[in-house]
PDB file of N, CA and C in Angstrom:
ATOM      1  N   UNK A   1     -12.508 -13.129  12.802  1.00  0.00           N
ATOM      2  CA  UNK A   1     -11.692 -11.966  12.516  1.00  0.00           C
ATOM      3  C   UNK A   1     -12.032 -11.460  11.117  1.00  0.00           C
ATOM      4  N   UNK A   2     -12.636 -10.009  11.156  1.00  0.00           N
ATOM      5  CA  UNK A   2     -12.488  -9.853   9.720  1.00  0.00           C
ATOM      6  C   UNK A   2     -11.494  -9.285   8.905  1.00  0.00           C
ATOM      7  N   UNK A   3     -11.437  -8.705   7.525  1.00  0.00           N
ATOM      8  CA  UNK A   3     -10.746  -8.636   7.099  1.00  0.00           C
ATOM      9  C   UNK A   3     -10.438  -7.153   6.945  1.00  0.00           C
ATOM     10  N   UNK A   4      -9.298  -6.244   6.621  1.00  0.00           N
ATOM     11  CA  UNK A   4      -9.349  -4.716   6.650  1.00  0.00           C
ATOM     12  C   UNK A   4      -8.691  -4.574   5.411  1.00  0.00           C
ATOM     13  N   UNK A   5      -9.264  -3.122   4.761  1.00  0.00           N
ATOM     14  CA  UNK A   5      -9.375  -2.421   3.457  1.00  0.00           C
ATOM     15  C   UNK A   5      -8.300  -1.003   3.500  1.00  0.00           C
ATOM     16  N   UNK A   6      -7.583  -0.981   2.843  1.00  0.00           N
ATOM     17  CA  UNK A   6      -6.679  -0.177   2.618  1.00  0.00           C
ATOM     18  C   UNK A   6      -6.695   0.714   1.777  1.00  0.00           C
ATOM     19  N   UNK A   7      -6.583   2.505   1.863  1.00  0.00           N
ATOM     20  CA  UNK A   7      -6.857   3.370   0.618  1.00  0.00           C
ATOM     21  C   UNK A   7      -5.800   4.446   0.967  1.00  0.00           C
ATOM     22  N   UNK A   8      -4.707   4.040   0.191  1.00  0.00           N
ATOM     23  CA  UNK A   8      -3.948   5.022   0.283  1.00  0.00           C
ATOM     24  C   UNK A   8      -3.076   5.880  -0.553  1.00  0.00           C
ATOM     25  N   UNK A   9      -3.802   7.302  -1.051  1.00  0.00           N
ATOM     26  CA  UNK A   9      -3.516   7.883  -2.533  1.00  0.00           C
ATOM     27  C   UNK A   9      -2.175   9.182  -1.675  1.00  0.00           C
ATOM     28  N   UNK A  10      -0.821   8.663  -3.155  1.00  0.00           N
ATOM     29  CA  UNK A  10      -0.111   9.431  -2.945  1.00  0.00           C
ATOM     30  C   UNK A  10       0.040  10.070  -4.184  1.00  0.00           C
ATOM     31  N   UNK A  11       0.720  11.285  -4.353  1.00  0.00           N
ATOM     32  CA  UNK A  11       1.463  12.403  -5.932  1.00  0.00           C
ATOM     33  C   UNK A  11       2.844  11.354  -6.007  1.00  0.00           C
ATOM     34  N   UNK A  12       2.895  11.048  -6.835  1.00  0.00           N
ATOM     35  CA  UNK A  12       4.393  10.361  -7.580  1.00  0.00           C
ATOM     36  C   UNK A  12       4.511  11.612  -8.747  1.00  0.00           C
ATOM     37  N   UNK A  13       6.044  11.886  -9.390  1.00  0.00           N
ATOM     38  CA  UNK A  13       6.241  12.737 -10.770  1.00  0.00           C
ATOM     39  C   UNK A  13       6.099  11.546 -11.579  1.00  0.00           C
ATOM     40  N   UNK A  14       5.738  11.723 -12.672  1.00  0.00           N
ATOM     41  CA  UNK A  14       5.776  11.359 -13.743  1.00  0.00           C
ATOM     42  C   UNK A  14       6.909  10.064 -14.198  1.00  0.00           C
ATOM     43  N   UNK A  15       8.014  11.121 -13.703  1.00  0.00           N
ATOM     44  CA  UNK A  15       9.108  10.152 -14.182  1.00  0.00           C
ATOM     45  C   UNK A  15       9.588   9.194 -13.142  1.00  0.00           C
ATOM     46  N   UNK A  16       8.526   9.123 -11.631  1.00  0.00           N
ATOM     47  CA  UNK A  16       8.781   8.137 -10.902  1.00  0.00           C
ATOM     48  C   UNK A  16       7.376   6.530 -11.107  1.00  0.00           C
ATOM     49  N   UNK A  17       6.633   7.053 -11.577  1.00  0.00           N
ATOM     50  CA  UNK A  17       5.723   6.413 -11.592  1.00  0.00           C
ATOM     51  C   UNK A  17       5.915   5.168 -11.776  1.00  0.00           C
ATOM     52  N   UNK A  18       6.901   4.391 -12.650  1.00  0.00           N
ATOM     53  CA  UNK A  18       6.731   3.274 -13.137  1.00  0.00           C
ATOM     54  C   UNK A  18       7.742   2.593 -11.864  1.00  0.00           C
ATOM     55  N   UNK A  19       8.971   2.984 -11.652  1.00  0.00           N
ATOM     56  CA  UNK A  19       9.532   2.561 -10.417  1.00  0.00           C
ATOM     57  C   UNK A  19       8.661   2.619  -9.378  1.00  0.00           C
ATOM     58  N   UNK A  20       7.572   3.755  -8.671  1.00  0.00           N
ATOM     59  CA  UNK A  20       6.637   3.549  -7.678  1.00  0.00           C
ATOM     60  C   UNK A  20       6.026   1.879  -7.968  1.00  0.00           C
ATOM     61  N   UNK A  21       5.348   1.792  -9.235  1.00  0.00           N
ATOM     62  CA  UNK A  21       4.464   0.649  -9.253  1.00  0.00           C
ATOM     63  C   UNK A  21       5.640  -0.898  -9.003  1.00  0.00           C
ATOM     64  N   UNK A  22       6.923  -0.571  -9.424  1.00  0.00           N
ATOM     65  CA  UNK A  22       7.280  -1.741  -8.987  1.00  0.00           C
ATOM     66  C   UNK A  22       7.924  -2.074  -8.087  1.00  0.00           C
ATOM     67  N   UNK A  23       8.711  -0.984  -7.324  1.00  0.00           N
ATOM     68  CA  UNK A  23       8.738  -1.331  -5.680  1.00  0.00           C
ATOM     69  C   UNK A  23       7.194  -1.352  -4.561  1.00  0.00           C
ATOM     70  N   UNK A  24       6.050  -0.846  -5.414  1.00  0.00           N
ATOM     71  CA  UNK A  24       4.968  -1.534  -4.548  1.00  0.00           C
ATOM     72  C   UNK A  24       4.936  -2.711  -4.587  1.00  0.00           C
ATOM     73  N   UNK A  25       5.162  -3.207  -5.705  1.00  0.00           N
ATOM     74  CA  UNK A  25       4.055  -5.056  -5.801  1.00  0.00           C
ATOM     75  C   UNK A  25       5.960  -5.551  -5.281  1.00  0.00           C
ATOM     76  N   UNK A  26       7.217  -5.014  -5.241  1.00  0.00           N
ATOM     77  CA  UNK A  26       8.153  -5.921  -4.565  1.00  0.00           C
ATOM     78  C   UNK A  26       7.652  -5.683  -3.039  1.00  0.00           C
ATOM     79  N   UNK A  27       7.355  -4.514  -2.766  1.00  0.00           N
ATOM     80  CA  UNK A  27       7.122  -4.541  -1.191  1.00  0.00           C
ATOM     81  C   UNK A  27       5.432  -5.279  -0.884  1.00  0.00           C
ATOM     82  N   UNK A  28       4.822  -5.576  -1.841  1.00  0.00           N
ATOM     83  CA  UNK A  28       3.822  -6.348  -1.198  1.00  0.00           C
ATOM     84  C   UNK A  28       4.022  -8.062  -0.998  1.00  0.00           C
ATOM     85  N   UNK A  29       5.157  -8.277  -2.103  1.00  0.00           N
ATOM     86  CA  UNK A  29       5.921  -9.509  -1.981  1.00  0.00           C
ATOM     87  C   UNK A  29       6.511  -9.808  -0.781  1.00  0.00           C
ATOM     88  N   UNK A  30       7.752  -9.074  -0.082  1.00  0.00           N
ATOM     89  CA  UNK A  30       8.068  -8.545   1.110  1.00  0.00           C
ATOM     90  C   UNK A  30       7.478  -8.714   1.939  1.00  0.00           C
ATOM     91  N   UNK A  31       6.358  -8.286   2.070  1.00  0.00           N
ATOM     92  CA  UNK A  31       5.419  -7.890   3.311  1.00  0.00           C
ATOM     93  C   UNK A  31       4.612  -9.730   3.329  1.00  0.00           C
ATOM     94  N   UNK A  32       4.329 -10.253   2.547  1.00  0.00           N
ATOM     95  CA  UNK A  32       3.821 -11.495   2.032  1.00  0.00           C
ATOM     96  C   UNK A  32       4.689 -13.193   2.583  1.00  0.00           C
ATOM     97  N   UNK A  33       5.699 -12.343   2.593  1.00  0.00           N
ATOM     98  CA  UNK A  33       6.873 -13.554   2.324  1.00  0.00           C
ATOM     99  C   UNK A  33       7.020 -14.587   3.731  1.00  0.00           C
ATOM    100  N   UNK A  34       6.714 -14.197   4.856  1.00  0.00           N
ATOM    101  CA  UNK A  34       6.453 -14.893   6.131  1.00  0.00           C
ATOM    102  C   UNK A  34       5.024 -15.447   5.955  1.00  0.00           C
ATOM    103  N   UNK A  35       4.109 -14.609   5.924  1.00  0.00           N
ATOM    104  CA  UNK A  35       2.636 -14.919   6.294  1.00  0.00           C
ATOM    105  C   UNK A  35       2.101 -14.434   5.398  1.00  0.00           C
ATOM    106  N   UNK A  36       1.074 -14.815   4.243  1.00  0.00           N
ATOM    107  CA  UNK A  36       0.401 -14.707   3.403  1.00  0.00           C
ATOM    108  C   UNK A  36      -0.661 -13.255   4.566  1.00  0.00           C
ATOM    109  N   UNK A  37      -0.500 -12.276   4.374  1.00  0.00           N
ATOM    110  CA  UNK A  37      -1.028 -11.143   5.339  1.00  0.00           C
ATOM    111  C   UNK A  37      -1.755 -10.071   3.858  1.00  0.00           C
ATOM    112  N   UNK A  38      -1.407  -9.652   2.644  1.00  0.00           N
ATOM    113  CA  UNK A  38      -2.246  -8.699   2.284  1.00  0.00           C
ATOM    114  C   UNK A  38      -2.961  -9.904   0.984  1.00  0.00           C
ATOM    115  N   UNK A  39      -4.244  -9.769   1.485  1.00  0.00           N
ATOM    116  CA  UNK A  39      -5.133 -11.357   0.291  1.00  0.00           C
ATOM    117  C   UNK A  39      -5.261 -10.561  -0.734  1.00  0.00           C
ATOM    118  N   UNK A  40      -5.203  -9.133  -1.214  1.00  0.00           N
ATOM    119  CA  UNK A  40      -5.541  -8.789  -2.505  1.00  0.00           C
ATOM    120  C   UNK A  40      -4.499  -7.247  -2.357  1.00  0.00           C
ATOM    121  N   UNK A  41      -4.494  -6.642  -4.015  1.00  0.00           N
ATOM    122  CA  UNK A  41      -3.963  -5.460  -3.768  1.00  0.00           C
ATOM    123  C   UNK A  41      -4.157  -5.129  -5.514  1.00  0.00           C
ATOM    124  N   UNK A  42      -4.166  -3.759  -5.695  1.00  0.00           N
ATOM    125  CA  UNK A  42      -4.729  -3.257  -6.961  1.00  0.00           C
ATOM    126  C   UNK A  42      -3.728  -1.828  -6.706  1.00  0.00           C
ATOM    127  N   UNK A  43      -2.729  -1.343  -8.049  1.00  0.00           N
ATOM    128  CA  UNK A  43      -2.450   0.011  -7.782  1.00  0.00           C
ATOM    129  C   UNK A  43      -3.340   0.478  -8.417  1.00  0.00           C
ATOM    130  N   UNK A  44      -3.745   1.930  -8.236  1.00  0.00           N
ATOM    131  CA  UNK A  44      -4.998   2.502  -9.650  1.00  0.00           C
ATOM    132  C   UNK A  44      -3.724   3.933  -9.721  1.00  0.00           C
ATOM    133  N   UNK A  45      -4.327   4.552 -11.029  1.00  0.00           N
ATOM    134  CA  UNK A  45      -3.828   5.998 -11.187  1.00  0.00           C
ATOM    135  C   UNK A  45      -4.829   6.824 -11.438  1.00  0.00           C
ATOM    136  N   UNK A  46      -5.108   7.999 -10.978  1.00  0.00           N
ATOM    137  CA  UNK A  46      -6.392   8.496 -10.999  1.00  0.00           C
ATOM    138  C   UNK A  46      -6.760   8.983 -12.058  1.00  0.00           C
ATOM    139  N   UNK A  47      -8.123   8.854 -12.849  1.00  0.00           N
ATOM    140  CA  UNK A  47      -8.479   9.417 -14.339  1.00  0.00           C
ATOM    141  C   UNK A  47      -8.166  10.783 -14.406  1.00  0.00           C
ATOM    142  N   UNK A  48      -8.062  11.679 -13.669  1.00  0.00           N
ATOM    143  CA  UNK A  48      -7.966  13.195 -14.016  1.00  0.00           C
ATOM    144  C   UNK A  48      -6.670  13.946 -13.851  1.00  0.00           C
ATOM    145  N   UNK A  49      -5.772  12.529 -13.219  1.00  0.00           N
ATOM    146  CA  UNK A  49      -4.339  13.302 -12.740  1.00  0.00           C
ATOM    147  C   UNK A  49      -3.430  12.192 -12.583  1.00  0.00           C
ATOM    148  N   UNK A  50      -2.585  11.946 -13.768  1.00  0.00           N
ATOM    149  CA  UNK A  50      -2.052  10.807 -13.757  1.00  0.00           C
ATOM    150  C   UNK A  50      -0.791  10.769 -12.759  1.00  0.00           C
ATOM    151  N   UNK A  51      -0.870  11.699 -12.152  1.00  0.00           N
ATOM    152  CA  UNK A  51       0.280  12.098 -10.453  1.00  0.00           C
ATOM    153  C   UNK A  51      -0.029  11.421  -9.789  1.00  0.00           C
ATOM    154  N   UNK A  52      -1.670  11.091  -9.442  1.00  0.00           N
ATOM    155  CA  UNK A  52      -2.006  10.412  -8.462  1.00  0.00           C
ATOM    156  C   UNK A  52      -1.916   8.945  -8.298  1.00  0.00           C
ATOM    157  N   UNK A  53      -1.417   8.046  -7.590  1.00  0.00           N
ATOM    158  CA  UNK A  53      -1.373   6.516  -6.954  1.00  0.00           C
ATOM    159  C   UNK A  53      -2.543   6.566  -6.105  1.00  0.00           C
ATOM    160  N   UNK A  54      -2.792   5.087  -6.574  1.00  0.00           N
ATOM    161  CA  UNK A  54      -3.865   4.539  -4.961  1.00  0.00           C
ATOM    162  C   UNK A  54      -3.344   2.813  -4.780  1.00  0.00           C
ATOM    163  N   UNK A  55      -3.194   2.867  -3.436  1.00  0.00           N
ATOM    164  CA  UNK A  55      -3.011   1.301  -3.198  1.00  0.00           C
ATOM    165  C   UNK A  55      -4.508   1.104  -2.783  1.00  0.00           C
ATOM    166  N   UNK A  56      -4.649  -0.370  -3.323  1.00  0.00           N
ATOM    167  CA  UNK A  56      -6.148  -0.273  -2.967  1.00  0.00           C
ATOM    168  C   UNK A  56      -5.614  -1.680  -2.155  1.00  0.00           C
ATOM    169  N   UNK A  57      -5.594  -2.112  -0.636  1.00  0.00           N
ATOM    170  CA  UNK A  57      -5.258  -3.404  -0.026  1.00  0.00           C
ATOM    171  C   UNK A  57      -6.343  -3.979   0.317  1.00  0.00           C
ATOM    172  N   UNK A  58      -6.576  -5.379   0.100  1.00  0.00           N
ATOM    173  CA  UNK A  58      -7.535  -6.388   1.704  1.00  0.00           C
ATOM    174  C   UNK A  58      -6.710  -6.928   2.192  1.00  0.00           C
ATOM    175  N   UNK A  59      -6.528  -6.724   3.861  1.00  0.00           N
ATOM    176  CA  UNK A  59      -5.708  -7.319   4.474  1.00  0.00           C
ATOM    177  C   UNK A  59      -6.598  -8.382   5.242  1.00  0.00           C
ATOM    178  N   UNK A  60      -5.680  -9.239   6.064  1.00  0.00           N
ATOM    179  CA  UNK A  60      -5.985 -10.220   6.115  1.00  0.00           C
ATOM    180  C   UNK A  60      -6.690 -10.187   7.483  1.00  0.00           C
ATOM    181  N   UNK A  61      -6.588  -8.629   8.345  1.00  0.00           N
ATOM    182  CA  UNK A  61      -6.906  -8.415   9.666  1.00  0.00           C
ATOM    183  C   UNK A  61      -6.640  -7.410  10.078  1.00  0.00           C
ATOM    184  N   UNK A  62      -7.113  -6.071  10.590  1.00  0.00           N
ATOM    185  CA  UNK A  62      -6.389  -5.310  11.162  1.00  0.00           C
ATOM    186  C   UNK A  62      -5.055  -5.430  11.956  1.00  0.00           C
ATOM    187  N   UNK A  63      -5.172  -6.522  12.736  1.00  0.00           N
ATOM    188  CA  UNK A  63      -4.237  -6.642  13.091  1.00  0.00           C
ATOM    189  C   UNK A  63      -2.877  -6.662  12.850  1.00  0.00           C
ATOM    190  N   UNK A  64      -3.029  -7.441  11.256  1.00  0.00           N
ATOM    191  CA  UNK A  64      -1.883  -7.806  10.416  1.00  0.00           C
ATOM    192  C   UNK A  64      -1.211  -6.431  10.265  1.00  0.00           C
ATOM    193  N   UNK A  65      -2.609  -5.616   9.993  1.00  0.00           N
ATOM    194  CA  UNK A  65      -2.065  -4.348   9.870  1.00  0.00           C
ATOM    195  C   UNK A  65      -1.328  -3.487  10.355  1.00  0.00           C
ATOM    196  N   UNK A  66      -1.465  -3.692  11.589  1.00  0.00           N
ATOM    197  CA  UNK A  66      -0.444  -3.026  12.752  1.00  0.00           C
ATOM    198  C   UNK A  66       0.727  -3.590  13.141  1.00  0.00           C
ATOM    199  N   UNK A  67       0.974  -5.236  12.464  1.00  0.00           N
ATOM    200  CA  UNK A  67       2.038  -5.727  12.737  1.00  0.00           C
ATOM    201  C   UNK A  67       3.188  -5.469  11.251  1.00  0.00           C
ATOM    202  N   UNK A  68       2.436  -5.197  10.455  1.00  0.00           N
ATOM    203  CA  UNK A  68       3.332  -4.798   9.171  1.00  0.00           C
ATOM    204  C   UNK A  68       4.147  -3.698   9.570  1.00  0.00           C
ATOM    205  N   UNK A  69       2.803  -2.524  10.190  1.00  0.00           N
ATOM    206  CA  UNK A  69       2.841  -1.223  10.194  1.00  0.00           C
ATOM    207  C   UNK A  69       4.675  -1.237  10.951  1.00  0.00           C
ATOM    208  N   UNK A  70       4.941  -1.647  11.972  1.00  0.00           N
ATOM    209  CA  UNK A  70       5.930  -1.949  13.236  1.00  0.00           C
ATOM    210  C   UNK A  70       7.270  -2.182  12.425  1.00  0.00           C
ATOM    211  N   UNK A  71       6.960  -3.004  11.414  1.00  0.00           N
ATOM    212  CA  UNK A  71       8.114  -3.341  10.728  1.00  0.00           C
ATOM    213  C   UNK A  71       8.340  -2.599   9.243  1.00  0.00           C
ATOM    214  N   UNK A  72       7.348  -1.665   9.485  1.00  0.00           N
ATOM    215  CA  UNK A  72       7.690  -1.308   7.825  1.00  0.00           C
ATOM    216  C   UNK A  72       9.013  -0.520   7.122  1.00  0.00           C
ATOM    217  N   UNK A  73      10.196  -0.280   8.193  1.00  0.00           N
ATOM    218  CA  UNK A  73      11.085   0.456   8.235  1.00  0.00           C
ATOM    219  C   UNK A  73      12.232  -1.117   7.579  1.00  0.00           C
ATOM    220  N   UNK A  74      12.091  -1.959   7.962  1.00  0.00           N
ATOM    221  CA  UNK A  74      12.708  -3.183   8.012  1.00  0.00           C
ATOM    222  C   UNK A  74      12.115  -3.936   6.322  1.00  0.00           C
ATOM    223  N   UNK A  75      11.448  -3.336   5.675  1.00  0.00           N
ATOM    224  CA  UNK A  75      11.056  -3.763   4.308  1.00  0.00           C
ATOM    225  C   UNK A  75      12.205  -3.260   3.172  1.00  0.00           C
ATOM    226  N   UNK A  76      13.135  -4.176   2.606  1.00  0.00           N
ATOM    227  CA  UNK A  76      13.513  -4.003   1.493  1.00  0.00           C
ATOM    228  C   UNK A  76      13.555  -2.835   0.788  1.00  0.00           C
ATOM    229  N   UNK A  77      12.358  -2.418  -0.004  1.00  0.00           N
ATOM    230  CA  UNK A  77      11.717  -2.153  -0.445  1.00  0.00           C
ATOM    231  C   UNK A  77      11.460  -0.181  -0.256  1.00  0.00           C
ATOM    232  N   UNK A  78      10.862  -0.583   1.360  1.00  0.00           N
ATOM    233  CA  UNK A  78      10.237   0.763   1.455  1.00  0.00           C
ATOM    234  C   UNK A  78      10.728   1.976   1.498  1.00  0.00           C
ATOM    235  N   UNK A  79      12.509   1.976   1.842  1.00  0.00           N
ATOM    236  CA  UNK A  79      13.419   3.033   1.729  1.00  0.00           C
ATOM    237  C   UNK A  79      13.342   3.748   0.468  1.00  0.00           C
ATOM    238  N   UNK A  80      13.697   3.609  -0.607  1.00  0.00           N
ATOM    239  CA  UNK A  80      13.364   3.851  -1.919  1.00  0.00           C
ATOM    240  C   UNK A  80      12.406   4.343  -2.217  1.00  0.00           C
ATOM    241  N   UNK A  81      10.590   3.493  -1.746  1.00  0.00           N
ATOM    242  CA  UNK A  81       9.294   3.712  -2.652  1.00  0.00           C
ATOM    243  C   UNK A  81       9.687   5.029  -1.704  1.00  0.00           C
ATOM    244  N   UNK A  82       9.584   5.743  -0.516  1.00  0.00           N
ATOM    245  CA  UNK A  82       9.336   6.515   0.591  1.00  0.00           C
ATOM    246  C   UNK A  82       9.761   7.703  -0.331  1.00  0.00           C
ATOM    247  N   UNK A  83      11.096   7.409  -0.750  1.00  0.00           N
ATOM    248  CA  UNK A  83      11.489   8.586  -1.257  1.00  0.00           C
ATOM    249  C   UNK A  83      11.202   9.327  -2.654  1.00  0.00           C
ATOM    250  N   UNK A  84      10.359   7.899  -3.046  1.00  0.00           N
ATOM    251  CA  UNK A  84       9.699   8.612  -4.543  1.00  0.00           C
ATOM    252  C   UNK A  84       8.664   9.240  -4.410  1.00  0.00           C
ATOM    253  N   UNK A  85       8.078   8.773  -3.435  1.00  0.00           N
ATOM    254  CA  UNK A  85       6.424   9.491  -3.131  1.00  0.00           C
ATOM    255  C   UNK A  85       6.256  10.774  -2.531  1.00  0.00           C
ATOM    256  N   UNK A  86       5.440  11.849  -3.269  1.00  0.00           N
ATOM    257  CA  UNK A  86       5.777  13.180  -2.540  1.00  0.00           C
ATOM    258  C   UNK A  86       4.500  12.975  -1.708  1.00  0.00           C
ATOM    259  N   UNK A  87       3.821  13.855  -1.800  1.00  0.00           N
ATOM    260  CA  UNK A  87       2.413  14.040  -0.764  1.00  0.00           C
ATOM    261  C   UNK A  87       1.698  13.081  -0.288  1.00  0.00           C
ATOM    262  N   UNK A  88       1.558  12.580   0.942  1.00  0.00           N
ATOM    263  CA  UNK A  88       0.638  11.422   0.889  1.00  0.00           C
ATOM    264  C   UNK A  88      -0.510  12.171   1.054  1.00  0.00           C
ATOM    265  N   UNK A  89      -1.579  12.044  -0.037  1.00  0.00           N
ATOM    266  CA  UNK A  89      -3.176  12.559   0.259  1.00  0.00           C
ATOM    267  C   UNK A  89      -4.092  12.154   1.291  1.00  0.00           C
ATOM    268  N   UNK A  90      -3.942  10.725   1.581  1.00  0.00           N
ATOM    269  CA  UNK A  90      -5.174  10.305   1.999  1.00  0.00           C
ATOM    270  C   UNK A  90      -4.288   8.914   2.423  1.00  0.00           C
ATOM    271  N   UNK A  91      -4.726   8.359   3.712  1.00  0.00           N
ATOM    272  CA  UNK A  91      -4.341   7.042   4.289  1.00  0.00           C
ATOM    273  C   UNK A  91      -5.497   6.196   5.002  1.00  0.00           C
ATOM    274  N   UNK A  92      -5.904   5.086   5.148  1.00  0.00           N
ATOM    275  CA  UNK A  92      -7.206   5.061   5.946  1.00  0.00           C
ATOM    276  C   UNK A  92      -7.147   3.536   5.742  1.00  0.00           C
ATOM    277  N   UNK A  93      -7.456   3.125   7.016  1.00  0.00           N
ATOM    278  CA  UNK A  93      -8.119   1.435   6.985  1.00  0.00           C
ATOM    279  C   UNK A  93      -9.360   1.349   7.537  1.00  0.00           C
ATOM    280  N   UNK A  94      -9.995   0.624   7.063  1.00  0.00           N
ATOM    281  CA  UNK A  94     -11.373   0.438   7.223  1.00  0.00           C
ATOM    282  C   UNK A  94     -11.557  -1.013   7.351  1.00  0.00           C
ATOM    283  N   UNK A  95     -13.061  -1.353   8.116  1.00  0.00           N
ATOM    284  CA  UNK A  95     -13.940  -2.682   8.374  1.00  0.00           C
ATOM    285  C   UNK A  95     -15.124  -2.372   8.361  1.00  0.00           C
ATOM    286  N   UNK A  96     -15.639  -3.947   7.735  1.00  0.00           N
ATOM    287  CA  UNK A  96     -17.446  -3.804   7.765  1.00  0.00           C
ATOM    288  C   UNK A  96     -17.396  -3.856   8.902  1.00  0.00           C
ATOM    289  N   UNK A  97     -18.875  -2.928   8.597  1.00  0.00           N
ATOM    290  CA  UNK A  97     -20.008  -2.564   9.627  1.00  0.00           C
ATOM    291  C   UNK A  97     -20.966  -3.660   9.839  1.00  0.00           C
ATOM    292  N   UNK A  98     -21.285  -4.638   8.618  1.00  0.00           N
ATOM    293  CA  UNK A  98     -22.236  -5.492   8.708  1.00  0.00           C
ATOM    294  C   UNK A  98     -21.445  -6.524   9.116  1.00  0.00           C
ATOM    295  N   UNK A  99     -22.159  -7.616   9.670  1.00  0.00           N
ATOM    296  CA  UNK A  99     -21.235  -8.796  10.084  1.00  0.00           C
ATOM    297  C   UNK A  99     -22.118  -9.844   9.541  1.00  0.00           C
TER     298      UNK A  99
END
């Protein structure tokens, strides 16, 4: 099974930004707390527009991915981040091609 890559850039204001970054890493705790499921995670803010978030994830499987996905309404957490985040830009999971 391999592993799947997560890129998902949203607009936060300014004055949500620092609450965004820490209901992410509580909801990656959350999401963690049964089954060790996301093996890495990085927020970035983009050099030209400090509006922009990126979760950068390795999950542990696509699969995992779709089983988070099911419950993500049921996260602590995600009620809150949902409502800080305006635009989601860009969402996408990905897997190597090479094996």
């Amino acid at each position: 099974m391999s592993s799947c890559t997560e890129f998902a850039v949203f607009e936060v204001a300014k004055g949500n930004l620092e609450r965004v970054v820490q209901l992410s890493e509580s909801l990656f705790l959350e999401i963690n707390a049964d089954k060790k499921v996301i093996i890495f995670h990085e927020i970035l803010r983009k050099t030209d527009n400090a509006e922009e978030l990126c979760w950068h994830l390795i999950w542990s499987s696509p699969e995992a991915v779709k089983s988070v996905s099911k419950k993500w309404a049921s996260y602590p957490s995600s009620s809150e981040l949902e409502s800080l985040v305006g635009k989601k830009r860009y969402y996408g999971h990905f897997v190597s091609i090479k094996k």
